[in-house]
PDB file of N, CA and C in Angstrom:
ATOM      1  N   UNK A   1       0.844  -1.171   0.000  1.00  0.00           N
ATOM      2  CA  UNK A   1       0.000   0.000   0.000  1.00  0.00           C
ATOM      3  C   UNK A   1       0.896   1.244   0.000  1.00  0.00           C
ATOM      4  N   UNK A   2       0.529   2.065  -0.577  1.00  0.00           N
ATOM      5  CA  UNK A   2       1.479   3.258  -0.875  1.00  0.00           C
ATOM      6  C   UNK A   2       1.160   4.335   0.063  1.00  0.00           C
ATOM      7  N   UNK A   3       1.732   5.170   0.154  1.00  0.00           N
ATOM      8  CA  UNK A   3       1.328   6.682   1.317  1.00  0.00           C
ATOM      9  C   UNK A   3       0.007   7.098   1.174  1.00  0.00           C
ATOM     10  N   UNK A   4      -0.354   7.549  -0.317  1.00  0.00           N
ATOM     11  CA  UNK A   4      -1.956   7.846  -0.618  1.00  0.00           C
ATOM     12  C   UNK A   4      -3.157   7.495   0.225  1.00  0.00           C
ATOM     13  N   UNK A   5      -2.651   5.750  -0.175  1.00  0.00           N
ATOM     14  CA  UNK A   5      -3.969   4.551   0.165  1.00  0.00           C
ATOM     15  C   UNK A   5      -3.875   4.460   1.421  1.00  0.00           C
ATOM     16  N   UNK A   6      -2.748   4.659   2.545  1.00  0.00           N
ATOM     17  CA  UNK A   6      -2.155   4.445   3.663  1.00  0.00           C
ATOM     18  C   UNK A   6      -3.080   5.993   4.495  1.00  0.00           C
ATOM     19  N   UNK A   7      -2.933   6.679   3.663  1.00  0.00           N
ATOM     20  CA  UNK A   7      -3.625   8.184   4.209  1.00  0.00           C
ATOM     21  C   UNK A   7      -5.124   8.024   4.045  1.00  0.00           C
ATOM     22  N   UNK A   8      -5.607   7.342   3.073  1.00  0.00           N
ATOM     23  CA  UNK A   8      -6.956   7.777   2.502  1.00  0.00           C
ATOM     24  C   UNK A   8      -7.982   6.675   3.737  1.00  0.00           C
ATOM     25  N   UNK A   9      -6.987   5.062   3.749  1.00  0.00           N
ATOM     26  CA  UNK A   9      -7.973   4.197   4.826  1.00  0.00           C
ATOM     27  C   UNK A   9      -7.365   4.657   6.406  1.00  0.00           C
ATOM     28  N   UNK A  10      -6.427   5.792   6.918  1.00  0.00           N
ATOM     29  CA  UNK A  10      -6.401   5.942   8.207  1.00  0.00           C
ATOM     30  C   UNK A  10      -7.061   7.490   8.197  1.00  0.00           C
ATOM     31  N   UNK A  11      -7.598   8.127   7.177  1.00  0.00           N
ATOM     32  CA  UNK A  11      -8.196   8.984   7.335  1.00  0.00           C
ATOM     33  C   UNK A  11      -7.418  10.184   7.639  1.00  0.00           C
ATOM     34  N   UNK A  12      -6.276  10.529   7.197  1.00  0.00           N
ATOM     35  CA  UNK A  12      -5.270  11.364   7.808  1.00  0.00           C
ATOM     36  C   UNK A  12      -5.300  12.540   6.612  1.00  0.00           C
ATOM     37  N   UNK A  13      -4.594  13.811   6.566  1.00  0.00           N
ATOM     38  CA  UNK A  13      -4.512  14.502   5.727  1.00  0.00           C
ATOM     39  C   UNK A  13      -5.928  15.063   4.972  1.00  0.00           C
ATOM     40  N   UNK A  14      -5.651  15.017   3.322  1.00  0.00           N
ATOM     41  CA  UNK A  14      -6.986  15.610   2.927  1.00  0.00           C
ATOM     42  C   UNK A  14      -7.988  14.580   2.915  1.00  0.00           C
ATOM     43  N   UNK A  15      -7.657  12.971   3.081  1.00  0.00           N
ATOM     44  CA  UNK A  15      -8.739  12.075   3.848  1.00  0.00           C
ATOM     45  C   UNK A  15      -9.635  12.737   5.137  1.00  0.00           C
ATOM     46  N   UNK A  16      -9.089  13.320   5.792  1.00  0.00           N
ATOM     47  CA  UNK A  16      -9.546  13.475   7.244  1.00  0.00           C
ATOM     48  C   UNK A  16     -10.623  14.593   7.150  1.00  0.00           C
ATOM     49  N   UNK A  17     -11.994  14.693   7.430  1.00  0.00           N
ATOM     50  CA  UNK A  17     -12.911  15.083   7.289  1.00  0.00           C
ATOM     51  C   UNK A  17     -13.435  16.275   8.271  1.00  0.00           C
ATOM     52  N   UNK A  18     -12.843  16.093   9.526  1.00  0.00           N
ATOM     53  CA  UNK A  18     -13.113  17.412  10.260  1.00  0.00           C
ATOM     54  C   UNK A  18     -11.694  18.572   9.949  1.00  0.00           C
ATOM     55  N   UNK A  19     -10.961  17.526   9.370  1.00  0.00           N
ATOM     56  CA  UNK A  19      -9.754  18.979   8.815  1.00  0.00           C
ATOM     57  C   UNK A  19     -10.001  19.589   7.379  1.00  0.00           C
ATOM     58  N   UNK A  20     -10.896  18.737   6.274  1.00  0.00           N
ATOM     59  CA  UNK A  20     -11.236  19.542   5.167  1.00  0.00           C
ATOM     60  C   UNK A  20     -12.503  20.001   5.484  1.00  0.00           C
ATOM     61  N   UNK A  21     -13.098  20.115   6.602  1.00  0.00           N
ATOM     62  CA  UNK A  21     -14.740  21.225   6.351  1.00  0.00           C
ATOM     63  C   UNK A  21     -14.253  22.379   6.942  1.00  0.00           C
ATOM     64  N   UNK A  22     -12.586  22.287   8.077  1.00  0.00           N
ATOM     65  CA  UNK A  22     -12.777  23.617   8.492  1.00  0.00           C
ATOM     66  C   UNK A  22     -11.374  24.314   7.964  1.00  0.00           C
ATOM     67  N   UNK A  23     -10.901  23.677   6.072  1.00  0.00           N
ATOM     68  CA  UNK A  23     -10.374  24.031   5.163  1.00  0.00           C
ATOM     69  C   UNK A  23     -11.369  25.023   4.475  1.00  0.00           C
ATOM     70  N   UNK A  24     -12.200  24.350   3.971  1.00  0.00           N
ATOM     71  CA  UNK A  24     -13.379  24.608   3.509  1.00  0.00           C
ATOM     72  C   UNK A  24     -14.300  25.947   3.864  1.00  0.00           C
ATOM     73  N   UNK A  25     -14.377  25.793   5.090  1.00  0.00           N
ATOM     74  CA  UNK A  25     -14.973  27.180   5.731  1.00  0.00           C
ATOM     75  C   UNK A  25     -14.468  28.047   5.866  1.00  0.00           C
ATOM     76  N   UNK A  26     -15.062  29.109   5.271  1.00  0.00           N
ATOM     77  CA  UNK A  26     -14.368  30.477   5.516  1.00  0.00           C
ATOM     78  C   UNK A  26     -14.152  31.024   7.066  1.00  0.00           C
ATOM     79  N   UNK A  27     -14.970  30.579   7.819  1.00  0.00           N
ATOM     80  CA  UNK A  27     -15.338  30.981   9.095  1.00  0.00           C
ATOM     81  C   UNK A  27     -14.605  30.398  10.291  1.00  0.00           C
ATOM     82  N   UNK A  28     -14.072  28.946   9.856  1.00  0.00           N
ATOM     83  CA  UNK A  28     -13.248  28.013  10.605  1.00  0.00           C
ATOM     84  C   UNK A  28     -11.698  28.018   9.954  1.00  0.00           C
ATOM     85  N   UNK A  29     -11.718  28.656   8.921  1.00  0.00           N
ATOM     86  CA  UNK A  29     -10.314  28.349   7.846  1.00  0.00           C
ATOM     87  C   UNK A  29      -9.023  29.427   8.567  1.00  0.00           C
ATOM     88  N   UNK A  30      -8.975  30.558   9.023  1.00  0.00           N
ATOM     89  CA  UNK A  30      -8.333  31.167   9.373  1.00  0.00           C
ATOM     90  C   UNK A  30      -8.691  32.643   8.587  1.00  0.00           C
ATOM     91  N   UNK A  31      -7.630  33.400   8.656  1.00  0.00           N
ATOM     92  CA  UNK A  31      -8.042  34.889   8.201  1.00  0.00           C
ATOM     93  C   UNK A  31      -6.592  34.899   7.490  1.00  0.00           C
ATOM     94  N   UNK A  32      -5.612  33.984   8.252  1.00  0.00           N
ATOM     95  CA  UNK A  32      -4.220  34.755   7.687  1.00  0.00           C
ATOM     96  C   UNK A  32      -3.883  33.627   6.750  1.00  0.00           C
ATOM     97  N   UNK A  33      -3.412  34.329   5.128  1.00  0.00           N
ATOM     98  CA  UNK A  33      -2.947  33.482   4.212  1.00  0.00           C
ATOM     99  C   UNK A  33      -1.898  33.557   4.083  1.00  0.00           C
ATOM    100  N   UNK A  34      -1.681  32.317   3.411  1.00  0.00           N
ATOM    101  CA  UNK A  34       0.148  31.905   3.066  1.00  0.00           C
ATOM    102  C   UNK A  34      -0.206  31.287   1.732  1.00  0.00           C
ATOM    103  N   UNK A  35       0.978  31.605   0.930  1.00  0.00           N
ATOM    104  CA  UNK A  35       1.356  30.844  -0.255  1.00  0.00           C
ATOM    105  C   UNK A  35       2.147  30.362   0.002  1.00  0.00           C
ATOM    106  N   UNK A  36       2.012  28.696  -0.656  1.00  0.00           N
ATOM    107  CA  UNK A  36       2.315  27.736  -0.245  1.00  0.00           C
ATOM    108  C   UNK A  36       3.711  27.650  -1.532  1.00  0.00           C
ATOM    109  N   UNK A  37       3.775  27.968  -2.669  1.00  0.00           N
ATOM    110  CA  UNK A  37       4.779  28.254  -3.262  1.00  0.00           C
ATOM    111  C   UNK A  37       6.113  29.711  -3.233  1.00  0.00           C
ATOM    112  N   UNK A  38       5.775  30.575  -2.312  1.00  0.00           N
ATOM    113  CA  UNK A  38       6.603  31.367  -1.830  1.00  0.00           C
ATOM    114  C   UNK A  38       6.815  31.315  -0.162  1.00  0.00           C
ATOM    115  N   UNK A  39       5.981  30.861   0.301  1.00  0.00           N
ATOM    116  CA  UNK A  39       6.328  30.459   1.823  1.00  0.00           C
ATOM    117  C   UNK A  39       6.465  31.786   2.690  1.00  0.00           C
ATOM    118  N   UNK A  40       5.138  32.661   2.357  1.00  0.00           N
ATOM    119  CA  UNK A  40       5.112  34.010   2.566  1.00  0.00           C
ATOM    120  C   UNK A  40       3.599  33.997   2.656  1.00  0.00           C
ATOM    121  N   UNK A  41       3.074  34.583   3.912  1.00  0.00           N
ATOM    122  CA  UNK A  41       1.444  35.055   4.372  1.00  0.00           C
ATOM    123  C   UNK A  41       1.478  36.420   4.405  1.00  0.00           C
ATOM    124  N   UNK A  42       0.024  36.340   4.059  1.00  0.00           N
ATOM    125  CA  UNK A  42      -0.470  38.111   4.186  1.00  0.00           C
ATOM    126  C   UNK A  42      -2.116  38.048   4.960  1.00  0.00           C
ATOM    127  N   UNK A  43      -1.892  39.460   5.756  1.00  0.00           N
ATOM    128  CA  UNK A  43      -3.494  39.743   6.336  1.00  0.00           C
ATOM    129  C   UNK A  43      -4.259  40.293   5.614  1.00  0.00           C
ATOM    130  N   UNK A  44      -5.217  40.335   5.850  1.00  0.00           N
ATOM    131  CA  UNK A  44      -6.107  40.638   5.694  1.00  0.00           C
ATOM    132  C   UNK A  44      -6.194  42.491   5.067  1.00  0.00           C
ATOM    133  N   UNK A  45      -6.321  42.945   4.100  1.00  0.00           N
ATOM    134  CA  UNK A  45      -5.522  44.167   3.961  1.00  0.00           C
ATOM    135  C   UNK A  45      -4.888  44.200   3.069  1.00  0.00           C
ATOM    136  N   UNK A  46      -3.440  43.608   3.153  1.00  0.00           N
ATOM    137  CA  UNK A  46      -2.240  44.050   2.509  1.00  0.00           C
ATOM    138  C   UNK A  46      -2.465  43.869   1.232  1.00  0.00           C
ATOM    139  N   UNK A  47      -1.749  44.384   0.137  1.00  0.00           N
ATOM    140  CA  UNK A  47      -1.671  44.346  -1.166  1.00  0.00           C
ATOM    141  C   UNK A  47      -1.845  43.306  -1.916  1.00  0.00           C
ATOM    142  N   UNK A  48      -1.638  41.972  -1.609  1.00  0.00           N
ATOM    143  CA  UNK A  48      -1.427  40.666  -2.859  1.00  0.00           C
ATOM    144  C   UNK A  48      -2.539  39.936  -2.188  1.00  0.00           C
ATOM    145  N   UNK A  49      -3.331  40.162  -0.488  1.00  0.00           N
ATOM    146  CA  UNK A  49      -4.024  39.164   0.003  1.00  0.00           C
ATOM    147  C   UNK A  49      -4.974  38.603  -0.384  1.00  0.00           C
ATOM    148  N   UNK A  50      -5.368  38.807  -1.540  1.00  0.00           N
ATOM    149  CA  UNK A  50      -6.692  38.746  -2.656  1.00  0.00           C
ATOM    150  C   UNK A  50      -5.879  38.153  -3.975  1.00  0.00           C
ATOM    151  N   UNK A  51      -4.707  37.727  -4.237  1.00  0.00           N
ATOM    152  CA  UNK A  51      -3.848  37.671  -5.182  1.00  0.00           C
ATOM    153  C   UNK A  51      -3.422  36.090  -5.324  1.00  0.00           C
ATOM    154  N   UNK A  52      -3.652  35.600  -4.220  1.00  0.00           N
ATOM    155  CA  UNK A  52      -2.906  34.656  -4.182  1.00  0.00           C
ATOM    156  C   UNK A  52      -3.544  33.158  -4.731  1.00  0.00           C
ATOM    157  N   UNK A  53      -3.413  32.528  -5.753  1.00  0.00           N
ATOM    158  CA  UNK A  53      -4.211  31.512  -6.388  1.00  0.00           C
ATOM    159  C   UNK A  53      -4.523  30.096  -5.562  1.00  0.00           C
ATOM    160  N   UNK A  54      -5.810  30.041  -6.026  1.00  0.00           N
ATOM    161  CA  UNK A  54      -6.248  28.571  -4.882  1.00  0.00           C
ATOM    162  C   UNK A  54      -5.601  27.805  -4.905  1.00  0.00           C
ATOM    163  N   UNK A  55      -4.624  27.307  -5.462  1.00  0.00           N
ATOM    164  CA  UNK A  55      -3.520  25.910  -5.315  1.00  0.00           C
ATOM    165  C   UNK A  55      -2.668  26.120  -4.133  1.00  0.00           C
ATOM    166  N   UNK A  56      -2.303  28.054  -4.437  1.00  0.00           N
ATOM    167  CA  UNK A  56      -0.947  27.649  -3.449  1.00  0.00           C
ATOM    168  C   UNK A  56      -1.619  28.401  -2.123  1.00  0.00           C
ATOM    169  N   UNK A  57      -2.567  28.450  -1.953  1.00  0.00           N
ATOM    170  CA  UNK A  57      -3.327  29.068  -0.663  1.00  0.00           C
ATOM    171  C   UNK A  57      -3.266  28.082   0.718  1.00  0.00           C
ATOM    172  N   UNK A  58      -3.179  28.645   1.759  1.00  0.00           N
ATOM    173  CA  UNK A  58      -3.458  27.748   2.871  1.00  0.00           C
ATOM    174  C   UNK A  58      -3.299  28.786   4.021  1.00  0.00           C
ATOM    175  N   UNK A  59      -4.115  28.433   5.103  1.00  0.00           N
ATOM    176  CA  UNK A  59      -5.165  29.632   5.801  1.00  0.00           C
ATOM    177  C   UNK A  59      -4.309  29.307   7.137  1.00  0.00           C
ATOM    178  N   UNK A  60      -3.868  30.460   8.094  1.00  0.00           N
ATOM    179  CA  UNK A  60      -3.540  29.972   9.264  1.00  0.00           C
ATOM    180  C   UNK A  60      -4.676  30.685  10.234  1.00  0.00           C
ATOM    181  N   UNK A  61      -4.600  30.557  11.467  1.00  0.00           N
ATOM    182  CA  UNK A  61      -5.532  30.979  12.301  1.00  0.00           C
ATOM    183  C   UNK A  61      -4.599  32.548  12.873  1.00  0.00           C
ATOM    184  N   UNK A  62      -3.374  32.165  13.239  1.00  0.00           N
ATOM    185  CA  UNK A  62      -2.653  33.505  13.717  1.00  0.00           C
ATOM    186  C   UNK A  62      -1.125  33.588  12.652  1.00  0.00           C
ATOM    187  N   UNK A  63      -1.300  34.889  13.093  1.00  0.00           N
ATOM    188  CA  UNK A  63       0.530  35.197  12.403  1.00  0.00           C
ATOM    189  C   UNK A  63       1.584  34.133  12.738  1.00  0.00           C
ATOM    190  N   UNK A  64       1.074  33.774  14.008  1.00  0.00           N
ATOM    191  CA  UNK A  64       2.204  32.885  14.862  1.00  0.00           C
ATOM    192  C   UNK A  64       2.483  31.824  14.588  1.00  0.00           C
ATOM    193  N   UNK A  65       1.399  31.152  14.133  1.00  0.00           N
ATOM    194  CA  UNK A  65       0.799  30.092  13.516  1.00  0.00           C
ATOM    195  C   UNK A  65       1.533  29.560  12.108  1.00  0.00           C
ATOM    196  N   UNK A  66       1.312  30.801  11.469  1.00  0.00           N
ATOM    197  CA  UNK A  66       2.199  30.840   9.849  1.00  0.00           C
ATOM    198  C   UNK A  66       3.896  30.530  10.552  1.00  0.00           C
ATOM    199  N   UNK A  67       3.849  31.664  11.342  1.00  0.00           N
ATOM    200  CA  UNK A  67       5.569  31.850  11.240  1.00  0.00           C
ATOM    201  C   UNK A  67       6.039  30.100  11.915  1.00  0.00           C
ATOM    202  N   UNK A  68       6.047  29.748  12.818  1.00  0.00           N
ATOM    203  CA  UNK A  68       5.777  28.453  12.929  1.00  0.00           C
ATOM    204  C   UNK A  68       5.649  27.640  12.042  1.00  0.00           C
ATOM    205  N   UNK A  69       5.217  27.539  11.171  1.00  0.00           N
ATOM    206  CA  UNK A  69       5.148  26.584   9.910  1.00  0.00           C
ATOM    207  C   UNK A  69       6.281  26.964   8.821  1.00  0.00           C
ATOM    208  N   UNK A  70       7.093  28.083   9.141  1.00  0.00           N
ATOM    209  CA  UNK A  70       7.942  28.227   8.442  1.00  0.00           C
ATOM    210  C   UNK A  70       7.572  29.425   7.017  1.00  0.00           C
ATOM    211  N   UNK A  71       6.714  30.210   7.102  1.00  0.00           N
ATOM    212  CA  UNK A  71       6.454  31.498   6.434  1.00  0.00           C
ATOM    213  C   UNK A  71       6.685  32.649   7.364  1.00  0.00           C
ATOM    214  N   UNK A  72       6.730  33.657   6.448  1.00  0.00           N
ATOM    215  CA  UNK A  72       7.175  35.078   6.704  1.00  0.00           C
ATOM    216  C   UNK A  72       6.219  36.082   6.313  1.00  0.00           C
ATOM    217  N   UNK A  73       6.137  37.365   6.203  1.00  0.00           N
ATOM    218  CA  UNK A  73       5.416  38.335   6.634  1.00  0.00           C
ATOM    219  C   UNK A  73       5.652  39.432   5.210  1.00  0.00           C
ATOM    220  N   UNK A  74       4.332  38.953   4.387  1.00  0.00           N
ATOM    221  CA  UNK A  74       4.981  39.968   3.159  1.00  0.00           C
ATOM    222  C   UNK A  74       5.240  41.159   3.583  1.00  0.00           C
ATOM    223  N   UNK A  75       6.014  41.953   2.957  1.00  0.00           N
ATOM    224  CA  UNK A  75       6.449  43.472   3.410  1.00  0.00           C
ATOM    225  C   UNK A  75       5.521  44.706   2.767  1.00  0.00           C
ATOM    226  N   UNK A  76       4.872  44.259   2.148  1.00  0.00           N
ATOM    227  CA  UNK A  76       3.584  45.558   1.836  1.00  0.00           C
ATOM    228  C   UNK A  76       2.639  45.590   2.843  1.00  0.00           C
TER     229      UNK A  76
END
């Protein structure tokens, strides 16, 4: 069984169902974005935070949160 099939029958990752509805939700998803191909978040506000394409998107709950995961703080 490969990682996929290994993820999909233990339910882990985008298998896991209470972690993609509160992907999913705007309301549960976070406020602060990161691109996931520059490894750089923006608030709510700043210049590109509306810019950033659904592939490389992923939502944190706090700044702290991002920086922790290893992103930084666009400078606009």
């Amino acid at each position: 069984m490969n990682a996929e099939q290994t993820a999909r029958v233990a339910r882990r990752g985008l298998w896991d169902e209470a972690k993609r509805a509160a992907w999913t939700d705007p309301a549960r998803r976070g406020k602060v974005l990161g691109n996931i191909r520059t490894n750089i978040y923006h608030v709510p506000g700043q210049r590109y935070y509306n810019s950033i394409g659904e592939k490389n998107r992923i939502y944190f709950q706090t700044e702290e949160e991002a920086q922790k995961a290893g992103f930084r703080k666009a400078r606009d």
